[in-house]
N, C-alpha and C. Protein backbone atom coordinates (compact mmCIF):
# COMPACT_ATOMS: atom_id res chain seq x y z
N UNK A 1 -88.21 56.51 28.97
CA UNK A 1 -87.16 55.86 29.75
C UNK A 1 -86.85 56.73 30.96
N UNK A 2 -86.97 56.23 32.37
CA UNK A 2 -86.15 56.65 33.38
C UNK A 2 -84.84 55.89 34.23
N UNK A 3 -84.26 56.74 34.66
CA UNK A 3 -83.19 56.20 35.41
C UNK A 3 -83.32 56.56 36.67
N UNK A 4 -82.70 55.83 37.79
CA UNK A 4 -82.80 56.35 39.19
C UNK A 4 -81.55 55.15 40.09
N UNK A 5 -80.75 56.11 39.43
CA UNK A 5 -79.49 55.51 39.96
C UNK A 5 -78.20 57.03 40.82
N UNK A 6 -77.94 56.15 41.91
CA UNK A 6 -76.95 57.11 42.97
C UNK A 6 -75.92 56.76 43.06
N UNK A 7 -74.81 57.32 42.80
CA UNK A 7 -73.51 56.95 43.41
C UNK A 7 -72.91 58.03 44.64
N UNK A 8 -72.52 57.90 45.88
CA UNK A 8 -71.63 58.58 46.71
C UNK A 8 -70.68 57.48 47.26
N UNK A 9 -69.99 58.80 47.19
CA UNK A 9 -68.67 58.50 48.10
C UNK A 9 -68.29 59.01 49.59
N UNK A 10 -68.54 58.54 50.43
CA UNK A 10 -68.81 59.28 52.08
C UNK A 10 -68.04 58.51 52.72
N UNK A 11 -68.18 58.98 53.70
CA UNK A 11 -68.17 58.79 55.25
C UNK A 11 -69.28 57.85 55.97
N UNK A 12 -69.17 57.14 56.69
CA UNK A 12 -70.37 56.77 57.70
C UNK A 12 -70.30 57.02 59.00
N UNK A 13 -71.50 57.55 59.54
CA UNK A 13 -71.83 58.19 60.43
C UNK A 13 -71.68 57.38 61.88
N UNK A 14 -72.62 56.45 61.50
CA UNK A 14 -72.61 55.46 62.93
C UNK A 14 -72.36 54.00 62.10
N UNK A 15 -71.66 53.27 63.15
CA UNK A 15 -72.25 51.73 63.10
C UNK A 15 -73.18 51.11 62.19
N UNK A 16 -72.97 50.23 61.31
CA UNK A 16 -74.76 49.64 60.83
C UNK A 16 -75.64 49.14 62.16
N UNK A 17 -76.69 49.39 61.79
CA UNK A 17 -77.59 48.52 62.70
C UNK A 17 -78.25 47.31 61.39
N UNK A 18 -77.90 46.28 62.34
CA UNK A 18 -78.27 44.96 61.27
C UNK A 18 -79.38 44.31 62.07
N UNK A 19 -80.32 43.62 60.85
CA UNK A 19 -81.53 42.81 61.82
C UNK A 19 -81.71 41.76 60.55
N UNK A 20 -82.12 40.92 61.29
CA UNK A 20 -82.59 39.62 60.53
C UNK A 20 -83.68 39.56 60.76
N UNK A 21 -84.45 39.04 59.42
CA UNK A 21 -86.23 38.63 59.44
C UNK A 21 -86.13 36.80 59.29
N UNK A 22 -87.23 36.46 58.21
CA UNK A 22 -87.78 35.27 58.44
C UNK A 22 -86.08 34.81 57.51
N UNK A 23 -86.14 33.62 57.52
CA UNK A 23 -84.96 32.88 56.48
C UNK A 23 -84.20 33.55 56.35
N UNK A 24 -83.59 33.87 57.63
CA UNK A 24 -82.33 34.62 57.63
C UNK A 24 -81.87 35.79 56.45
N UNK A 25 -82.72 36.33 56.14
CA UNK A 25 -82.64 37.71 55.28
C UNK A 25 -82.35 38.49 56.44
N UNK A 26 -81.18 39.62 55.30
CA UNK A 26 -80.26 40.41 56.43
C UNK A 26 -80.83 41.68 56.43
N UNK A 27 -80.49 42.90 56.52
CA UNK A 27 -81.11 44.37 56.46
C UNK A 27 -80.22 45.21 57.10
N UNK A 28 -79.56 45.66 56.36
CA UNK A 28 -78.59 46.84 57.12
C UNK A 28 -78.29 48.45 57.08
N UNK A 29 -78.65 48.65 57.83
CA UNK A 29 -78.70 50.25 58.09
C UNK A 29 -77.92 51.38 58.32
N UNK A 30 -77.28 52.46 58.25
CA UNK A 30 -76.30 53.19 58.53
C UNK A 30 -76.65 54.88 57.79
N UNK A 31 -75.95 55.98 58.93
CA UNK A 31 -76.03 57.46 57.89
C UNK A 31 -74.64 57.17 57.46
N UNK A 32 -74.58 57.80 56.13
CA UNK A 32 -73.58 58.59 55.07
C UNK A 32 -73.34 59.81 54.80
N UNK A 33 -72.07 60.33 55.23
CA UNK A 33 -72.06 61.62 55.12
C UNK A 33 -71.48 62.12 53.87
N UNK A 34 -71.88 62.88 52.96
CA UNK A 34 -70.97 63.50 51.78
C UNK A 34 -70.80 65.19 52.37
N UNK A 35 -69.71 64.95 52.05
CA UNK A 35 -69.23 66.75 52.22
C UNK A 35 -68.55 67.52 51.10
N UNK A 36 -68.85 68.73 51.03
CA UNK A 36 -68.21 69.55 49.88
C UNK A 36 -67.75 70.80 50.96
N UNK A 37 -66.22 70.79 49.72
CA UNK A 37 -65.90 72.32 50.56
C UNK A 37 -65.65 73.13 49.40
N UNK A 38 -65.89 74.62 49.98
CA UNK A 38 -66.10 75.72 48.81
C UNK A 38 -65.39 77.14 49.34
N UNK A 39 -64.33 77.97 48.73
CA UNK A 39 -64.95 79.02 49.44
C UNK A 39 -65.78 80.44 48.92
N UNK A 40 -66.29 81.09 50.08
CA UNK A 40 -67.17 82.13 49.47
C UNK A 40 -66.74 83.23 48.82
N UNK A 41 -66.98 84.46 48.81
CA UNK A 41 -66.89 86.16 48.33
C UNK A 41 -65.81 86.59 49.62
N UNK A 42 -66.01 86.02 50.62
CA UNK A 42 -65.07 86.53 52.10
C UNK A 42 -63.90 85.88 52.53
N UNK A 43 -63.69 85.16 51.39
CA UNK A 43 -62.71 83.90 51.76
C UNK A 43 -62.16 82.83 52.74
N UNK A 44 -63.76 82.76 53.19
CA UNK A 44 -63.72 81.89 54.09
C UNK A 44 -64.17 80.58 53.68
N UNK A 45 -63.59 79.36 53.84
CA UNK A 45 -64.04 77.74 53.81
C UNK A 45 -64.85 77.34 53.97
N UNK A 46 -65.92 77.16 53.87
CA UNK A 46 -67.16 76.82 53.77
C UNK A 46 -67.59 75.28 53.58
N UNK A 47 -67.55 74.54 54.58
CA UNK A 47 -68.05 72.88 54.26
C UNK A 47 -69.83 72.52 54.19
N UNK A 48 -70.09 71.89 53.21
CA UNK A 48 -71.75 71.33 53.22
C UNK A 48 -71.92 70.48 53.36
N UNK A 49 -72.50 69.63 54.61
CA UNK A 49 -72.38 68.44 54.98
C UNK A 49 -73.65 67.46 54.22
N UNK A 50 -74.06 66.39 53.77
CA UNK A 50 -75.48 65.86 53.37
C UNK A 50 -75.33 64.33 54.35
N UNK A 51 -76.47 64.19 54.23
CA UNK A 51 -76.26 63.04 55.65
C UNK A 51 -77.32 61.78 54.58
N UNK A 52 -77.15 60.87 54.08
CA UNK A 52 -77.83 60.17 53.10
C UNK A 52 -78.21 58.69 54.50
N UNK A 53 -79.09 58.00 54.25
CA UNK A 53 -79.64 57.10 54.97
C UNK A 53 -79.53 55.65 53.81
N UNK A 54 -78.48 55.04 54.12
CA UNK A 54 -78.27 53.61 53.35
C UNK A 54 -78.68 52.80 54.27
N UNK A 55 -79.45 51.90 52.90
CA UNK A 55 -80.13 50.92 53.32
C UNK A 55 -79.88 49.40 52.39
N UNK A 56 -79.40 48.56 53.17
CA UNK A 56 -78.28 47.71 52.52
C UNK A 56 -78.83 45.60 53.04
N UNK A 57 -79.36 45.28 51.61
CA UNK A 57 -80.27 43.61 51.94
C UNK A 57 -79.30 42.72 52.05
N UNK A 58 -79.35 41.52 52.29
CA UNK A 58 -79.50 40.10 52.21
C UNK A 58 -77.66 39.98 52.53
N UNK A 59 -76.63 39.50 51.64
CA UNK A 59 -75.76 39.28 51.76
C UNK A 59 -74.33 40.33 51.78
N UNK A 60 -74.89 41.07 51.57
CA UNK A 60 -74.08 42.23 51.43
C UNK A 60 -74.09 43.08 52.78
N UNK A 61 -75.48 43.03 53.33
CA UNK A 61 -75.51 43.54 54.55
C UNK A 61 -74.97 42.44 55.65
N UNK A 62 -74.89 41.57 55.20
CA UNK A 62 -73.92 40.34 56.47
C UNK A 62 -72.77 41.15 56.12
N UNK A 63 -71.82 41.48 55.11
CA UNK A 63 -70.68 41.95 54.99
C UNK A 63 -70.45 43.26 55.82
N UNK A 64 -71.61 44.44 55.42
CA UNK A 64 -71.49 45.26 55.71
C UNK A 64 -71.15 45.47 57.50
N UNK A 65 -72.13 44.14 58.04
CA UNK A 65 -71.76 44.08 59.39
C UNK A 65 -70.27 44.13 60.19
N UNK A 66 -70.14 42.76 59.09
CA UNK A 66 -68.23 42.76 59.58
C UNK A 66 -67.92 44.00 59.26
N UNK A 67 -67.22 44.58 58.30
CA UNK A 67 -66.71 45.24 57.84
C UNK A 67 -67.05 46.72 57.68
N UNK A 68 -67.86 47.34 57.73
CA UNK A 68 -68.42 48.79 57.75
C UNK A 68 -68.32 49.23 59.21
N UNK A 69 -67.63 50.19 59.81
CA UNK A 69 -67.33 50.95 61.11
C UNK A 69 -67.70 52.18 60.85
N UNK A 70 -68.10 52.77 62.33
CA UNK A 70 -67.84 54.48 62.09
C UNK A 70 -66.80 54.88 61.35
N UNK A 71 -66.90 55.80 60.65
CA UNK A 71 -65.80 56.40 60.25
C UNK A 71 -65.30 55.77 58.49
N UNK A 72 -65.94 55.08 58.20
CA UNK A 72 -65.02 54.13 57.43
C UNK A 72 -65.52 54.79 56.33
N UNK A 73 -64.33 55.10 55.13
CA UNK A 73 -64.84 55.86 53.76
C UNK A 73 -65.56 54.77 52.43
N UNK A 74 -66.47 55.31 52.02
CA UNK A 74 -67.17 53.79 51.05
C UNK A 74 -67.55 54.39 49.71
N UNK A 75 -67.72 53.47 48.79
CA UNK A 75 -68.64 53.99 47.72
C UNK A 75 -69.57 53.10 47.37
N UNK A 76 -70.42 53.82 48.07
CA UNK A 76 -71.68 53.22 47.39
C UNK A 76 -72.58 53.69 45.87
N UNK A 77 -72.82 52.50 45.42
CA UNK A 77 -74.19 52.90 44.46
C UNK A 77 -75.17 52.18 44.62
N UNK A 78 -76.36 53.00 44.30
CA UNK A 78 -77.83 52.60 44.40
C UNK A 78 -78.99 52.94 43.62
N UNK A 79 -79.91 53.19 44.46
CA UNK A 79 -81.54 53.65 44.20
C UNK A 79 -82.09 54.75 45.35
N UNK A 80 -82.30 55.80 44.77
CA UNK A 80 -83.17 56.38 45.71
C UNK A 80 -84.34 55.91 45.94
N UNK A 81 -85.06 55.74 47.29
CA UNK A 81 -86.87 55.28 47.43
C UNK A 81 -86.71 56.33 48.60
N UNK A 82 -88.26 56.45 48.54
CA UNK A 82 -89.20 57.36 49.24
C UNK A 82 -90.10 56.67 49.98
N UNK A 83 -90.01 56.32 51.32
CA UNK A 83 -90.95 55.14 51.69
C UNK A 83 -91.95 56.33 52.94
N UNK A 84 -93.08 55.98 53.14
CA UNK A 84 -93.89 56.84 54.08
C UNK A 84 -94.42 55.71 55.56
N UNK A 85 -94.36 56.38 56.64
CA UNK A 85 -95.54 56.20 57.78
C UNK A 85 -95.88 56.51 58.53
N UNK A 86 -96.31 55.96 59.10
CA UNK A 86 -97.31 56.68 60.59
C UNK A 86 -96.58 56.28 61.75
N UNK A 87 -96.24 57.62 62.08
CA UNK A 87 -95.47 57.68 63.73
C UNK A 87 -96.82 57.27 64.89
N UNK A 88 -95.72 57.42 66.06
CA UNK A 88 -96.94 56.71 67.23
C UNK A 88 -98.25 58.00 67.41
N UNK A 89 -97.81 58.94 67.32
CA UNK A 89 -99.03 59.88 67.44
C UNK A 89 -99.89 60.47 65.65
N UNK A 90 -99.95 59.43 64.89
CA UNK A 90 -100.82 59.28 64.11
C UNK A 90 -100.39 60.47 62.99
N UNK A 91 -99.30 60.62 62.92
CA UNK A 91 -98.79 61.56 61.73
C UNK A 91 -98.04 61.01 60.39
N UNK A 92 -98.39 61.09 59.37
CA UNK A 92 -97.47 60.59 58.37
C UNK A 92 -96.35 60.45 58.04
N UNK A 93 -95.08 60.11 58.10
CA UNK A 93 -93.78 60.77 57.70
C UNK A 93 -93.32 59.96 56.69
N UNK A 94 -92.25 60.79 56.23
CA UNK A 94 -91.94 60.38 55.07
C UNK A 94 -90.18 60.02 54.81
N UNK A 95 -89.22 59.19 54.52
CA UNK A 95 -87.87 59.33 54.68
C UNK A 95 -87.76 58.88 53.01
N UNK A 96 -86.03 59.58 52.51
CA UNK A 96 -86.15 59.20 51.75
C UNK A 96 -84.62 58.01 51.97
N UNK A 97 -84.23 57.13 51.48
CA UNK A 97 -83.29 55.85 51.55
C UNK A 97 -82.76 55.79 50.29
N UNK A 98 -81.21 55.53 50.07
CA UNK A 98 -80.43 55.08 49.55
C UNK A 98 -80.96 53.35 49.16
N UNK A 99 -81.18 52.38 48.54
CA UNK A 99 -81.22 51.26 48.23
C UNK A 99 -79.87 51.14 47.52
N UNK A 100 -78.72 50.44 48.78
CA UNK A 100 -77.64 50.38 47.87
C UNK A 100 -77.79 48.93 47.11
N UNK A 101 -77.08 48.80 46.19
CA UNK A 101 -76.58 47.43 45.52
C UNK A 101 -75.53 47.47 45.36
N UNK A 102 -74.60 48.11 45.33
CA UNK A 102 -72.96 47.85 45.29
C UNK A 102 -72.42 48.72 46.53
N UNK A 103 -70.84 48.22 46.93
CA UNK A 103 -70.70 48.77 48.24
C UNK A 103 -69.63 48.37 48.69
N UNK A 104 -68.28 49.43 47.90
CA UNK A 104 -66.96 49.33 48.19
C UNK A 104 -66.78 50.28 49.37
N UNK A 105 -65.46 49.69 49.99
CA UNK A 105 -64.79 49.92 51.18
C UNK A 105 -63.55 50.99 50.64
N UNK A 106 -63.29 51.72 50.83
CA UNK A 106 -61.95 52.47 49.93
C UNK A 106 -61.31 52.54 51.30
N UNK A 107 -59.68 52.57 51.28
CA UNK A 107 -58.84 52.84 52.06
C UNK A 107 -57.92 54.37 51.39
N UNK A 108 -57.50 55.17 51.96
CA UNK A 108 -56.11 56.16 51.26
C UNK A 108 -55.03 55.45 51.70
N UNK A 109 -54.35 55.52 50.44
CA UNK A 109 -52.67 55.52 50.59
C UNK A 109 -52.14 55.72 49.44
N UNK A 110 -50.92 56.34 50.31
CA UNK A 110 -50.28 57.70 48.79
C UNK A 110 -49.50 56.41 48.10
N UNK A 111 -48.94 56.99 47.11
CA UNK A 111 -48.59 56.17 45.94
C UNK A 111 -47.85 57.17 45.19
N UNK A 112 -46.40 57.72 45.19
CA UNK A 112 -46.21 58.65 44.47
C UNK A 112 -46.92 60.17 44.35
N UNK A 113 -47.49 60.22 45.71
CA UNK A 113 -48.23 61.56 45.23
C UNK A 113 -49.99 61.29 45.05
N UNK A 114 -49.84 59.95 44.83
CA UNK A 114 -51.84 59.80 44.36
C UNK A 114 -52.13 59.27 45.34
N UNK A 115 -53.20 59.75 44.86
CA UNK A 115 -54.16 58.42 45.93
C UNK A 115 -54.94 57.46 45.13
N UNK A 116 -55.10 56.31 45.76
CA UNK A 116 -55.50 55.38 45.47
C UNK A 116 -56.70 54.72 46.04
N UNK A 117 -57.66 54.21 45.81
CA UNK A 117 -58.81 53.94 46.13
C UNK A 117 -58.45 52.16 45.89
N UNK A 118 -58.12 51.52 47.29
CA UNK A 118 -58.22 50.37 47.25
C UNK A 118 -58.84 48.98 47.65
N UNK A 119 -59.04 48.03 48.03
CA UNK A 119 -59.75 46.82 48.06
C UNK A 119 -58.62 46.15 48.99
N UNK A 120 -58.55 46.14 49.82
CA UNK A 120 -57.85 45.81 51.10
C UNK A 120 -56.74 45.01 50.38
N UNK A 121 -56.15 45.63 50.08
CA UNK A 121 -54.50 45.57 49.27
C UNK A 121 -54.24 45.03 48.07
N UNK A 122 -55.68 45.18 47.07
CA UNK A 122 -55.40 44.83 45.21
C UNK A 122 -54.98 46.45 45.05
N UNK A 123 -54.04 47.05 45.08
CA UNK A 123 -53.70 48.34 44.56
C UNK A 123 -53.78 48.42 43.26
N UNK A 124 -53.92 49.75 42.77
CA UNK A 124 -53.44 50.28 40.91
C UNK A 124 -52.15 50.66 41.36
N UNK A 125 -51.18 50.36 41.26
CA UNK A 125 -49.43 51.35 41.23
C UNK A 125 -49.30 52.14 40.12
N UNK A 126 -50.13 52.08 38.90
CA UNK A 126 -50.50 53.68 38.15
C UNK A 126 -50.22 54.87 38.84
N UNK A 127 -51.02 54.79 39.92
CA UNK A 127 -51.07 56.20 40.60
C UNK A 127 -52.47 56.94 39.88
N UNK A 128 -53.02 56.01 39.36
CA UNK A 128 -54.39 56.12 38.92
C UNK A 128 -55.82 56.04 40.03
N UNK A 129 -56.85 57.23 40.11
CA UNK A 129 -57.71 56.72 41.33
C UNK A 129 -58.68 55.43 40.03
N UNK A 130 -58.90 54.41 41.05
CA UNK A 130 -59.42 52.97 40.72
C UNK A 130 -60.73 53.17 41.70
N UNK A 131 -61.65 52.50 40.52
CA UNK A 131 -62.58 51.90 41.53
C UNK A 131 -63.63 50.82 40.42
N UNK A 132 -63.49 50.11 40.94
CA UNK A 132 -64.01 48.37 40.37
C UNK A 132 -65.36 48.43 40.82
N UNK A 133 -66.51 47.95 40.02
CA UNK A 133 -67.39 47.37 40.51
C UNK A 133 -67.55 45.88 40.22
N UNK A 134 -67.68 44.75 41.48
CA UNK A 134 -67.80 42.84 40.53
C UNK A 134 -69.23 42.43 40.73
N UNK A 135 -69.40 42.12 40.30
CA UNK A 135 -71.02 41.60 39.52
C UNK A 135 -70.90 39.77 40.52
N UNK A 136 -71.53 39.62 41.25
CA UNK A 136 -71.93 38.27 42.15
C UNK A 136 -71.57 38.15 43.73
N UNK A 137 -71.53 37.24 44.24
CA UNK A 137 -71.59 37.43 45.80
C UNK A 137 -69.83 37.43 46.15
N UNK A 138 -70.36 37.59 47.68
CA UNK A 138 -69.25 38.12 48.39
C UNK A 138 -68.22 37.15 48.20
N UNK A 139 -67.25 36.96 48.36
CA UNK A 139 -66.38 35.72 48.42
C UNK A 139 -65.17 36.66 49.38
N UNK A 140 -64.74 36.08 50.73
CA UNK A 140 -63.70 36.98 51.83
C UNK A 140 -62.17 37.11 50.49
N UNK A 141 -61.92 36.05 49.82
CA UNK A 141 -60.48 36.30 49.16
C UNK A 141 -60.47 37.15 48.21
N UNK A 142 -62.03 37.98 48.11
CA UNK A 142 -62.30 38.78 46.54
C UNK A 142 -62.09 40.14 47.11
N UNK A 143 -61.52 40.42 48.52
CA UNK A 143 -61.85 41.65 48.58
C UNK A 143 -63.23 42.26 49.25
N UNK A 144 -63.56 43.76 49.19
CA UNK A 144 -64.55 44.29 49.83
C UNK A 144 -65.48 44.69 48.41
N UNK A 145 -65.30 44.49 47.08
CA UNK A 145 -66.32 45.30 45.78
C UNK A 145 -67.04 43.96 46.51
N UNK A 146 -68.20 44.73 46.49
CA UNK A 146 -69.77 43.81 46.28
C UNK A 146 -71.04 44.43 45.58
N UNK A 147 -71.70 43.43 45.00
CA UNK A 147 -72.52 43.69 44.52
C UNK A 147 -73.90 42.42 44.79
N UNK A 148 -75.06 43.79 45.20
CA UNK A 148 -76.15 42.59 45.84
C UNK A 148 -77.21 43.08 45.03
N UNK A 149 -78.16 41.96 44.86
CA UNK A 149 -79.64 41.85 44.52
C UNK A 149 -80.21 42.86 44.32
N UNK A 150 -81.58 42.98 43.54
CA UNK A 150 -82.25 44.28 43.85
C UNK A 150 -82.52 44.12 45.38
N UNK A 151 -83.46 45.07 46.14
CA UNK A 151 -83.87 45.42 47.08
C UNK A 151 -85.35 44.95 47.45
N UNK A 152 -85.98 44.46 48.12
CA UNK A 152 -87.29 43.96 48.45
C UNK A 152 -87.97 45.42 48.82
N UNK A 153 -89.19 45.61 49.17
CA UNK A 153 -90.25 46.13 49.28
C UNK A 153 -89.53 46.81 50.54
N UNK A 154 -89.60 48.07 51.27
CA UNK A 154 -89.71 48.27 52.89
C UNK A 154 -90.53 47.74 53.24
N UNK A 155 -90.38 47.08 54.89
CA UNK A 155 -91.53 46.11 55.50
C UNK A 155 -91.52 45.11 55.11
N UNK A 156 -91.28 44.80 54.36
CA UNK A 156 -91.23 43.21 53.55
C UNK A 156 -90.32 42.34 54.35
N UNK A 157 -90.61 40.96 55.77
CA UNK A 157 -90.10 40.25 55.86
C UNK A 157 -89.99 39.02 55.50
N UNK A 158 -90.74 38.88 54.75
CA UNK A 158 -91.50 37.18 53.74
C UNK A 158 -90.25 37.07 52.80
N UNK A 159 -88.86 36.91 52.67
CA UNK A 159 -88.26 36.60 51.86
C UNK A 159 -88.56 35.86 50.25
N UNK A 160 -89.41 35.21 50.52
CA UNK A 160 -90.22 34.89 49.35
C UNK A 160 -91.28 35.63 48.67
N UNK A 161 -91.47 36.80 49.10
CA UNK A 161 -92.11 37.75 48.53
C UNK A 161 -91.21 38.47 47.90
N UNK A 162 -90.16 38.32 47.77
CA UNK A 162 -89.15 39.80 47.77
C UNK A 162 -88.65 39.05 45.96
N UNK A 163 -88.92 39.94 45.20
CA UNK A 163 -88.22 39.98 44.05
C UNK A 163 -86.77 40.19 43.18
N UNK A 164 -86.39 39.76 42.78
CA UNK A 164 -84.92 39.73 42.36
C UNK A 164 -84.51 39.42 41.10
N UNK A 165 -83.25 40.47 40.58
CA UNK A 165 -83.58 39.70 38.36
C UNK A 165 -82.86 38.66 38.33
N UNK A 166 -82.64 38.12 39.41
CA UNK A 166 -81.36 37.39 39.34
C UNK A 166 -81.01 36.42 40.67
N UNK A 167 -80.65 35.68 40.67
CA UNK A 167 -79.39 35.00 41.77
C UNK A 167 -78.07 35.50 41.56
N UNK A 168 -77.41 35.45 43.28
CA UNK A 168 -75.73 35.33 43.10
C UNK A 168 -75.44 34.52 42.49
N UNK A 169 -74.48 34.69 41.81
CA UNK A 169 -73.36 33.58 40.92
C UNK A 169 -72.32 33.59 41.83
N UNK A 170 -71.71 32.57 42.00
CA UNK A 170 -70.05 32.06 42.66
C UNK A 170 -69.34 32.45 41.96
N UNK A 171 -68.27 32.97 41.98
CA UNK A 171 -67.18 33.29 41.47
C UNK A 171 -65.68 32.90 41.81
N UNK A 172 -64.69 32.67 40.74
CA UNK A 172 -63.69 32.56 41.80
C UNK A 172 -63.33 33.67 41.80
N UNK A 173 -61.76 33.68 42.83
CA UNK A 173 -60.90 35.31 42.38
C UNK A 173 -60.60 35.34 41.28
N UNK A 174 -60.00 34.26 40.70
CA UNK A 174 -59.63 34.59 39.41
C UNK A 174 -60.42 35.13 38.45
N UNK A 175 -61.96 35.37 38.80
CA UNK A 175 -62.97 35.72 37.73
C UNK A 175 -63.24 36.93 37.89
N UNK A 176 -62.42 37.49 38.96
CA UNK A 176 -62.96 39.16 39.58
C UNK A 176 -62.50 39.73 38.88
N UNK A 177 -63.25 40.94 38.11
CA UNK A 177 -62.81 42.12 37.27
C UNK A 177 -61.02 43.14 38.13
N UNK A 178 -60.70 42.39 38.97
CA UNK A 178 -59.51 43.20 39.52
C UNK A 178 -58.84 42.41 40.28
């Protein structure tokens, strides 16, 4: 048995860049920054920045368009892939990509002292940090939790080539885990 599953919680770097292929299949792109701070033997602060490359399909990346800005804090989970090619002067390269499938928006706001990790105003008033994942497509009154498809092939614009365990299901709000 293997697993190859990612969760971060970041920052984004730039803008998505979004593109559409054949039958309007979406593709959306963006860096993620995770940072840790530490300090050393000299007592100085020490931040480690990691810069992750999400890579985000079909309906989720229409969302991500609206809604994902510089700056904006998220949690994503995914798949790591390792995809390779050939630059213009005939060299191999290699990147490695985030394949997200889920892909919350978190906002801060204090709450007694906590913070809260929210869905554009379903709060926990616990004072508990929250974070929901919902299982089917986007719906605007459900909030920002999404959860999309597996991921097609890199290069793959044939939408009908692209594999999936599943279809979106409709949901109402009332069926959302939050």
């Amino acid at each position: 048995m293997s697993i190859n599953k990612v969760i971060l919680v970041g920052n984004v770097g730039k803008d998505p860049v979004v593109r559409y292929f054949d039958k309007g299949v979406a593709k959306a792109t963006f860096p993620l920054a995770t940072s840790e701070t530490y300090t050393n033997q000299q007592g100085e602060t020490i931040t480690s920045t990691e810069w992750h490359n999400i890579v985000i399909w079909r309906a989720l990346a229409e969302v991500a368009e609206k809604t994902v800005k510089k700056g904006s804090q998220l949690y994503i989970v995914g798949k790591i892939k390792t995809r390779s090619y050939v630059d213009k002067d005939g060299v191999n390269k290699y990147i490695t990509e985030i394949l997200a499938d889920t892909m919350l928006v978190l906002e801060k706001k204090q709450v007694a002292g906590a913070f809260i990790a929210s869905d554009h105003g379903k709060n926990d008033v616990t004072g508990k940090n929250q974070i929901n994942e919902a299982s089917g497509t986007y719906t605007p009154s459900a909030g920002t939790s999404l959860q999309g498809k597996d991921n097609p092939p890199e290069g793959s614009s044939d939408p009908d080539s692209l594999q999936s365990n599943g279809p979106f299901t409709s949901q109402n709000e009332d069926d959302l885990p939050f």
